[in-house]
Protein backbone atom coordinates (compact mmCIF):
# COMPACT_ATOMS: atom_id res chain seq x y z
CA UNK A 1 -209.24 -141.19 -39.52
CA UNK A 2 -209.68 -140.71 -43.28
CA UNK A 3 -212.25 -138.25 -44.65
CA UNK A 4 -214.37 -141.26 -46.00
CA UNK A 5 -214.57 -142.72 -42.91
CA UNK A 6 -215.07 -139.60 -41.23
CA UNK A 7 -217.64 -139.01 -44.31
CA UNK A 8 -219.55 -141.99 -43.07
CA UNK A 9 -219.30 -141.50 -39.73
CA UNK A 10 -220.61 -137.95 -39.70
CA UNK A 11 -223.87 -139.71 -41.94
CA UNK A 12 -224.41 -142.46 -39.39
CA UNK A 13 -224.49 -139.99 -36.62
CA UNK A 14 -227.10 -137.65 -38.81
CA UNK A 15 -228.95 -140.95 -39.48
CA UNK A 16 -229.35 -141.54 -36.01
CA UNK A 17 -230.42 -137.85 -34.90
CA UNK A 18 -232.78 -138.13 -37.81
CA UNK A 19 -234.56 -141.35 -36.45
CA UNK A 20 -235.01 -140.45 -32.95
CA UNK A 21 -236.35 -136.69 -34.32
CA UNK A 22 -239.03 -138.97 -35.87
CA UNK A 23 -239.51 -141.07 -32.92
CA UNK A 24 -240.07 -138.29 -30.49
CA UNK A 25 -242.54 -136.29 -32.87
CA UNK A 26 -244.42 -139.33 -34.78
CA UNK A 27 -246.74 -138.88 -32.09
CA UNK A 28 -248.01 -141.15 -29.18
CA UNK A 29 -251.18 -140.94 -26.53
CA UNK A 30 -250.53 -142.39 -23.21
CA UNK A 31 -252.92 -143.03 -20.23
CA UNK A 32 -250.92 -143.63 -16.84
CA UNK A 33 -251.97 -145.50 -14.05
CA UNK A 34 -250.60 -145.47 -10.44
CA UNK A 35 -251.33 -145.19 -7.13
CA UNK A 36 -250.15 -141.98 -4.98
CA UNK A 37 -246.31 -142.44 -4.55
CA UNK A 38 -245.89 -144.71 -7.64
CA UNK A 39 -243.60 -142.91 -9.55
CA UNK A 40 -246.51 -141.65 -12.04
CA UNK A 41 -246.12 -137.96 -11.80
CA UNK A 42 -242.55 -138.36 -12.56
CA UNK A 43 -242.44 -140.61 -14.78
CA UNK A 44 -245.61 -138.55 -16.75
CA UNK A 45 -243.16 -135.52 -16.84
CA UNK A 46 -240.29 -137.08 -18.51
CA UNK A 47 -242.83 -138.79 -20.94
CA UNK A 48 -243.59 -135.92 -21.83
CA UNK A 49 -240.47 -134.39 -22.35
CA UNK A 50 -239.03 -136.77 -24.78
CA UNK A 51 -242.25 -137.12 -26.72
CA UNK A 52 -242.91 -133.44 -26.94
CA UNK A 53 -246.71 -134.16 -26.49
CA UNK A 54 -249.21 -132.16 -24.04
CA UNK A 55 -249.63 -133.71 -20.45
CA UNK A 56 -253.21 -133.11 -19.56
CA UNK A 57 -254.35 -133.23 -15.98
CA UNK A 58 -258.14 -132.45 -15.56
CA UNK A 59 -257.20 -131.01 -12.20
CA UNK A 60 -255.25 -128.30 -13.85
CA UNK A 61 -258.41 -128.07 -16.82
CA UNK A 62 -260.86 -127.69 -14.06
CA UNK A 63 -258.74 -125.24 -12.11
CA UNK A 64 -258.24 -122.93 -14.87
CA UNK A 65 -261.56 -123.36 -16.15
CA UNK A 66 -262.75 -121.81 -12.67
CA UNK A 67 -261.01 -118.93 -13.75
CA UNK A 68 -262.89 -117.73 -16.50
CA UNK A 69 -265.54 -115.23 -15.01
CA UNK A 70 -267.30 -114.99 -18.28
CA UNK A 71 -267.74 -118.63 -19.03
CA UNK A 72 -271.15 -120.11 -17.50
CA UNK A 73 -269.49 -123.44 -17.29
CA UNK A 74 -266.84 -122.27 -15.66
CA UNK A 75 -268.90 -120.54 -13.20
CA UNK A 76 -270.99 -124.44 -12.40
CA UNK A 77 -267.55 -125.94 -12.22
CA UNK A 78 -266.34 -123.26 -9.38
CA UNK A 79 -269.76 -123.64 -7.40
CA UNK A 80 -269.46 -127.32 -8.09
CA UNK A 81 -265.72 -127.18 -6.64
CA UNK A 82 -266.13 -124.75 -3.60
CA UNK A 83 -269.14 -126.85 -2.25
CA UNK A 84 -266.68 -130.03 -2.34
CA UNK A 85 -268.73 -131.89 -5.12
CA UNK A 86 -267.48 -133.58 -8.04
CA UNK A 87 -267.93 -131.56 -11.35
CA UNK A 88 -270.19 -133.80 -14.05
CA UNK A 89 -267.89 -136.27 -16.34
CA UNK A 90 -269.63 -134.82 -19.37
CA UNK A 91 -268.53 -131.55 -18.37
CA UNK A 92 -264.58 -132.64 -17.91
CA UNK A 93 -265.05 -134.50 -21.46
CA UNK A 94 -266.02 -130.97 -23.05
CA UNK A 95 -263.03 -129.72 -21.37
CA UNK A 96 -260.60 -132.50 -22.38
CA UNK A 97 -262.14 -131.98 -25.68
CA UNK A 98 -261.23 -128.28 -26.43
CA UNK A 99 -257.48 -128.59 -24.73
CA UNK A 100 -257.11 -131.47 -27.48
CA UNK A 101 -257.08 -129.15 -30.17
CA UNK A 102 -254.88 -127.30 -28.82
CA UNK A 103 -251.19 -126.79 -30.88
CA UNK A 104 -249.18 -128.70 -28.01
CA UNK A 105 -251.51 -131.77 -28.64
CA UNK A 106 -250.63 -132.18 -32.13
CA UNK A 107 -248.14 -134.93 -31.45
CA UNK A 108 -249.95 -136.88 -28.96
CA UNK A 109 -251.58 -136.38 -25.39
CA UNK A 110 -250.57 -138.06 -21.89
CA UNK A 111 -253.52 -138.64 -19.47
CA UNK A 112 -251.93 -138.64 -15.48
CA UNK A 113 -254.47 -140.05 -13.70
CA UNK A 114 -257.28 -139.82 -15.99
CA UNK A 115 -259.61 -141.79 -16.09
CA UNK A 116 -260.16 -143.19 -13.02
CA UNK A 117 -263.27 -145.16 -13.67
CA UNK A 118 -264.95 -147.52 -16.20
CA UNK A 119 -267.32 -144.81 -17.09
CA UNK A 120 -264.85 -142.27 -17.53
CA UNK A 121 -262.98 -144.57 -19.64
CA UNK A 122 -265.87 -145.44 -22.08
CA UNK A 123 -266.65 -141.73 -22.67
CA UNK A 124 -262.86 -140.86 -23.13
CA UNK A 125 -262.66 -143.40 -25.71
CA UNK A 126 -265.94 -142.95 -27.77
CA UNK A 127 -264.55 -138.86 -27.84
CA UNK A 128 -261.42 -140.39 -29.08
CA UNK A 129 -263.36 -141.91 -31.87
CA UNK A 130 -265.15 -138.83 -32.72
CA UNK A 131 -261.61 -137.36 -32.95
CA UNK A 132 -260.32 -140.52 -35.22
CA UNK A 133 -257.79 -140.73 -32.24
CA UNK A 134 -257.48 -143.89 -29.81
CA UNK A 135 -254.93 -144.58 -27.17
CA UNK A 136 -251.86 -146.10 -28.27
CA UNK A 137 -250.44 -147.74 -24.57
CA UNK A 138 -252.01 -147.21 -20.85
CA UNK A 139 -249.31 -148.23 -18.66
CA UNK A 140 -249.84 -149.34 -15.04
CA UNK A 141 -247.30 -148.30 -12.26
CA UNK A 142 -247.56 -151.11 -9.80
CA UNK A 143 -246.50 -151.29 -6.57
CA UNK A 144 -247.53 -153.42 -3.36
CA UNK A 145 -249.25 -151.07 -0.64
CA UNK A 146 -246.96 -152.03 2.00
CA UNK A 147 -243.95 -150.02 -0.20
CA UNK A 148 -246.33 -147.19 -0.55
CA UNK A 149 -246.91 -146.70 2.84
CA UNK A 150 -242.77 -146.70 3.52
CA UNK A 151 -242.06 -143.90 0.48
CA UNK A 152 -244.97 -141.48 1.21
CA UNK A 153 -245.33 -141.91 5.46
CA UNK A 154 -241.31 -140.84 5.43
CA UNK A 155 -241.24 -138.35 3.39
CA UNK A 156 -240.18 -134.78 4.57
CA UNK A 157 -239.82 -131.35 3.25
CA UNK A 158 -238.19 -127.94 4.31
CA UNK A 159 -241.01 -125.29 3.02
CA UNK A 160 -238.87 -122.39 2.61
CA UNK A 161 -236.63 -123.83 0.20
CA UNK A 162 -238.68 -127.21 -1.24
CA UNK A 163 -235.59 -129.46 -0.84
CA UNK A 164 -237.14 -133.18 0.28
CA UNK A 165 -235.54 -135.92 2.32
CA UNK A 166 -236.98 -139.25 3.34
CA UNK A 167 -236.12 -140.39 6.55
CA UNK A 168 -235.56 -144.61 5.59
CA UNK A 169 -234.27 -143.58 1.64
CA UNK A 170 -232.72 -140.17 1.81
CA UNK A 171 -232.05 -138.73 5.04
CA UNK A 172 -231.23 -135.71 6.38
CA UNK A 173 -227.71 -135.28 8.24
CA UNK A 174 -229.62 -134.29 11.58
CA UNK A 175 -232.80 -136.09 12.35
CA UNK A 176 -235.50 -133.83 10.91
CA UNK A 177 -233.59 -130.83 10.24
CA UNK A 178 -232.62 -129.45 6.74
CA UNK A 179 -228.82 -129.85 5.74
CA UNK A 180 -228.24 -126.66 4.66
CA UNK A 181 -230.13 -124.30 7.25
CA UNK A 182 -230.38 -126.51 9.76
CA UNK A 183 -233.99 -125.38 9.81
CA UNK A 184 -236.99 -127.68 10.83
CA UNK A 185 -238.16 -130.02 8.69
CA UNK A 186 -242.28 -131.06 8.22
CA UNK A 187 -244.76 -133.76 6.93
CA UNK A 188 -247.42 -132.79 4.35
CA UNK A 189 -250.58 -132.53 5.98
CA UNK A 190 -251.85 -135.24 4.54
CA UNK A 191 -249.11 -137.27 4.97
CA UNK A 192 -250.36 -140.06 7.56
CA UNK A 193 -252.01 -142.99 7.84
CA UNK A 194 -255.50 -142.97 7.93
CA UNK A 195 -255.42 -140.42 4.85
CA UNK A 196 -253.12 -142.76 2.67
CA UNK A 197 -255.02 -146.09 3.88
CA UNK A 198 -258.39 -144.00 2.14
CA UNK A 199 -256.91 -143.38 -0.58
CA UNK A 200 -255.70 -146.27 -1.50
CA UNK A 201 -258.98 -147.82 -0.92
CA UNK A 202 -260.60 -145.48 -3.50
CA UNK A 203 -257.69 -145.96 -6.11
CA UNK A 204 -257.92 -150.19 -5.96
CA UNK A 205 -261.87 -150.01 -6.08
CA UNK A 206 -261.91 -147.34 -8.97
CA UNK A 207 -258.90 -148.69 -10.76
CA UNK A 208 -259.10 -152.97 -10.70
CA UNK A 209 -262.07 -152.70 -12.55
CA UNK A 210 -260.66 -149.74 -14.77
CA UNK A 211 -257.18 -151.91 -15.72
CA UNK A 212 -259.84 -155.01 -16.87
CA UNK A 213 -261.57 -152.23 -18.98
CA UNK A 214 -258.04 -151.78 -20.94
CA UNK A 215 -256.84 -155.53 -20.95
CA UNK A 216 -260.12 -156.45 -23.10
CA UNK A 217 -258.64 -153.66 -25.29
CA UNK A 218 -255.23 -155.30 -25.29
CA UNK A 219 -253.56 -152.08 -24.75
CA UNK A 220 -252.58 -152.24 -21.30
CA UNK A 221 -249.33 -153.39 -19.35
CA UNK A 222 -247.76 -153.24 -15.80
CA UNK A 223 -244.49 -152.23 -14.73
CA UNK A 224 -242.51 -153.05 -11.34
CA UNK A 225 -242.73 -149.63 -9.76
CA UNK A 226 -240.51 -150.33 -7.35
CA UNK A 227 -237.07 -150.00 -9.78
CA UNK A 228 -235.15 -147.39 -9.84
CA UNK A 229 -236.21 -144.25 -11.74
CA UNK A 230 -234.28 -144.69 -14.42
CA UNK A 231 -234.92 -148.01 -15.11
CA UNK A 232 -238.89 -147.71 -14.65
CA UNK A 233 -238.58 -144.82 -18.02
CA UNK A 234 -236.67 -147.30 -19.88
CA UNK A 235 -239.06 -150.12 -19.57
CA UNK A 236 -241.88 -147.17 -20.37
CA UNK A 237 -240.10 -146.31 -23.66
CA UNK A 238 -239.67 -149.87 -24.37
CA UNK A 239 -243.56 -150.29 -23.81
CA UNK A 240 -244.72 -147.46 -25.89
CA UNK A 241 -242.55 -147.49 -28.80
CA UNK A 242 -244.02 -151.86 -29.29
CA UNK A 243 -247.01 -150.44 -28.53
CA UNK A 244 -247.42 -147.72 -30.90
CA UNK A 245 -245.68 -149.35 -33.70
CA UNK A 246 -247.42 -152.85 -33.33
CA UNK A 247 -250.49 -151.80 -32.47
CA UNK A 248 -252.47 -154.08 -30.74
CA UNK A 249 -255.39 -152.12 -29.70
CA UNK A 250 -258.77 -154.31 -30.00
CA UNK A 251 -262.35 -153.11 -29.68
CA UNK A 252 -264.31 -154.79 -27.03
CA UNK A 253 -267.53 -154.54 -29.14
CA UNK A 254 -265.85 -155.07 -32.37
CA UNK A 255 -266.16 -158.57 -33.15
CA UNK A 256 -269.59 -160.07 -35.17
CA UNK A 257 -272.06 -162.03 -32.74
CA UNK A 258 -272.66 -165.72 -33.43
CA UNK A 259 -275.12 -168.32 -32.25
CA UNK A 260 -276.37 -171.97 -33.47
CA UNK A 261 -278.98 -170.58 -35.73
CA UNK A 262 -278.00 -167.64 -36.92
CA UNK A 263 -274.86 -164.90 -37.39
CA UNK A 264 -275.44 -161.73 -36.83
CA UNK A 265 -273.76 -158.29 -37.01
CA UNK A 266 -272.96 -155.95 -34.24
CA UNK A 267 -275.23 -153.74 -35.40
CA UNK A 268 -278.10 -155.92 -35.89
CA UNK A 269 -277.73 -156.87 -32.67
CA UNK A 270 -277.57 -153.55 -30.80
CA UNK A 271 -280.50 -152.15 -32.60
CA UNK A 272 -284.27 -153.48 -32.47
CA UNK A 273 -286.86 -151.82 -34.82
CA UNK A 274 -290.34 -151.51 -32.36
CA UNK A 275 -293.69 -150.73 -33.57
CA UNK A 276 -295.75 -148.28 -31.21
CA UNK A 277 -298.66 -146.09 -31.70
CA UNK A 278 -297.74 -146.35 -35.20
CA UNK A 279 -294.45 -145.22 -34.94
CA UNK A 280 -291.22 -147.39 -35.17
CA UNK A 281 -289.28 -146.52 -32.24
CA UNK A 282 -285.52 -147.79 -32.39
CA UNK A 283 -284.38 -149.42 -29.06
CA UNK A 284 -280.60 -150.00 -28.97
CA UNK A 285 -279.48 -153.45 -26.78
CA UNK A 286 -276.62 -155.07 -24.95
CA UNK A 287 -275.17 -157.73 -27.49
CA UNK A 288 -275.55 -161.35 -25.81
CA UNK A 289 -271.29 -162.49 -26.33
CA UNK A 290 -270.31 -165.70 -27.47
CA UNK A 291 -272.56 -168.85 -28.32
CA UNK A 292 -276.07 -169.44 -26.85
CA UNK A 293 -278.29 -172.09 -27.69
CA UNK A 294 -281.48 -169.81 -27.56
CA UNK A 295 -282.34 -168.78 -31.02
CA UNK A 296 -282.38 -165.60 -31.99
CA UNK A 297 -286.15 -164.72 -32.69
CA UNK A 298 -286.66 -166.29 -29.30
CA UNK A 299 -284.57 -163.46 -27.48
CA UNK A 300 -286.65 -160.64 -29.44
CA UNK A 301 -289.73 -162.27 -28.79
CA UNK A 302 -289.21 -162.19 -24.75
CA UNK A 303 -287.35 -159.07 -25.16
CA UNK A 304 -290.68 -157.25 -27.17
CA UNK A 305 -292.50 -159.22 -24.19
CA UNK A 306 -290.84 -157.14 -21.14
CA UNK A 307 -291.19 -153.97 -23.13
CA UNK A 308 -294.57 -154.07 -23.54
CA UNK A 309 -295.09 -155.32 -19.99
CA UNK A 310 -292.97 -151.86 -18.83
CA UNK A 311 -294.87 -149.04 -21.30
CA UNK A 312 -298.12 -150.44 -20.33
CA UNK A 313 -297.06 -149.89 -16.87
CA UNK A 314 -295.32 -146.53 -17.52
CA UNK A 315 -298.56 -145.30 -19.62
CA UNK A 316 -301.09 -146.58 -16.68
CA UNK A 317 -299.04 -144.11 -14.39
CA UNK A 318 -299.35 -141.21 -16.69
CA UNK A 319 -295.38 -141.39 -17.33
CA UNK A 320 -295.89 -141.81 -21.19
């Protein structure tokens, strides 16, 4: 080979480095979805890898907050956790909050199983928006329940060492014995039926309405969990980097409101100006989507109608 071609072949290969340096560290945020035993967890850890962003799991946030004798919240979130309740969402966005500014975040955040609900969702994006941040791709891990139950009802584990087998897709020599000891193997404890049929009922209810939330926002997309490994991170990749550099993300609420009278803003819409007891009080609304026929001064009149109706009832009760 001749030193100019050599020359140009070094540059190509410094070219190339170059480009997937900036790939890796131009900085993503991911939110993952997927049901216990789809892939997620593994699939979140080599995400995170290769985009050398922080993996946040409010599990771990909540965990360590716990730890923090000193800390009053973290003294309601251990009382919270030891009595088996669920610590306040507000509380977890504070949390999620503060690890954000953390150094490893700088790049770009991955979310493992966060949120879970609709609610959760709305207040993780409106702290986004405080931030000037907003999710780039939330990518859905699906698989059919019938596949779940196989992978996670089969799986086994020797303790001592951590070594897993799978008695239908990787099994041991010696029916339920470890290859290398020869040692018993076990089931996680929570490993069976009636545990896994529960929680999957919890993670369709919370999550159909959840992967709705992010399809308004164009933002979301499934992929068949049940490829291999390897293949399921290349289709990720694929996902994120069209994702992130044609970004598609759209605002539910963004768009002006329109009827057959008159156009009106978002913000005209959500707000209402009421007089009472001399005071203007300011009474934010749901917007009324797409066309109606009603005009618009109809809807405040009826709307200033039911308010009234309500404070005179609230006041007459001593409420107000």
């Amino acid at each position: 080979m001749s030193s100019k071609a050599a020359s140009k072949q070094q540059q190509q290969t410094k070219t190339s480095s170059t480009s997937n340096d900036e790939n890796q560290t131009k900085g993503v945020s991911i939110v993952l979805i997927g049901a216990p035993g789809s892939g997620k967890g593994t699939q979140g850890s080599k995400l995170h890898e290769h985009y050398k962003i922080c993996q946040i799991s409010t599990g771990d946030l909540l965990r360590h907050a716990t730890k923090d004798k000193e800390s009053d919240v973290g003294k309601q979130i251990k009382k919270t956790m030891d009595s088996g309740g669920l610590v306040d969402d507000n509380i977890v966005m504070k949390l999620i909050n503060l690890n954000l500014d953390k150094p490893e975040c700088k790049n770009g955040f991955l979310f493992d199983g966060f949120p879970r609900t609709i609610y959760q969702g709305e207040q993780l994006e409106e702290l986004l928006e405080s931030r000037r941040q907003r999710i780039d791709a939330v990518i859905e891990y699906g698989i059919e329940d019938d596949i779940l139950k196989r992978r996670i009802l089969g799986r086994l584990i020797h303790k001592p060492s951590g070594r897993t087998y799978h008695e239908e897709f990787n099994p041991p020599k010696e029916n339920m014995k470890d290859d290398v000891t020869g040692e018993q193997l076990d089931r996680r404890s929570d490993d069976t039926t009636e545990t896994l049929n529960a929680r999957l009922s919890t993670y369709h209810k919370q999550t159909t309405p959840l992967i709705d939330f992010y399809q308004q926002r164009n933002i979301h997309k499934r992929i068949d969990a049940t490829k291999s490994v390897k293949d399921v991170y290349k289709e990720s990749l694929n996902v994120i980097e069209h994702l992130r550099n044609h970004p598609t993300y759209k605002p539910v609420n963004a768009s002006p409101l329109a009827d057959h009278t008159t156009t009106a803003t978002l913000d005209n819409q959500l707000e209402t100006k009421i007089k009472h007891d001399n005071n203007f009080v300011n009474v934010k609304t749901q917007p009324i989507s797409g066309k109606s026929n009603i005009p618009v001064d109809d809807l405040n009149k009826d709307f200033l109608l039911i308010y009234k109706s309500v404070t005179s009832v609230l006041r007459d009760r001593g409420l107000i």
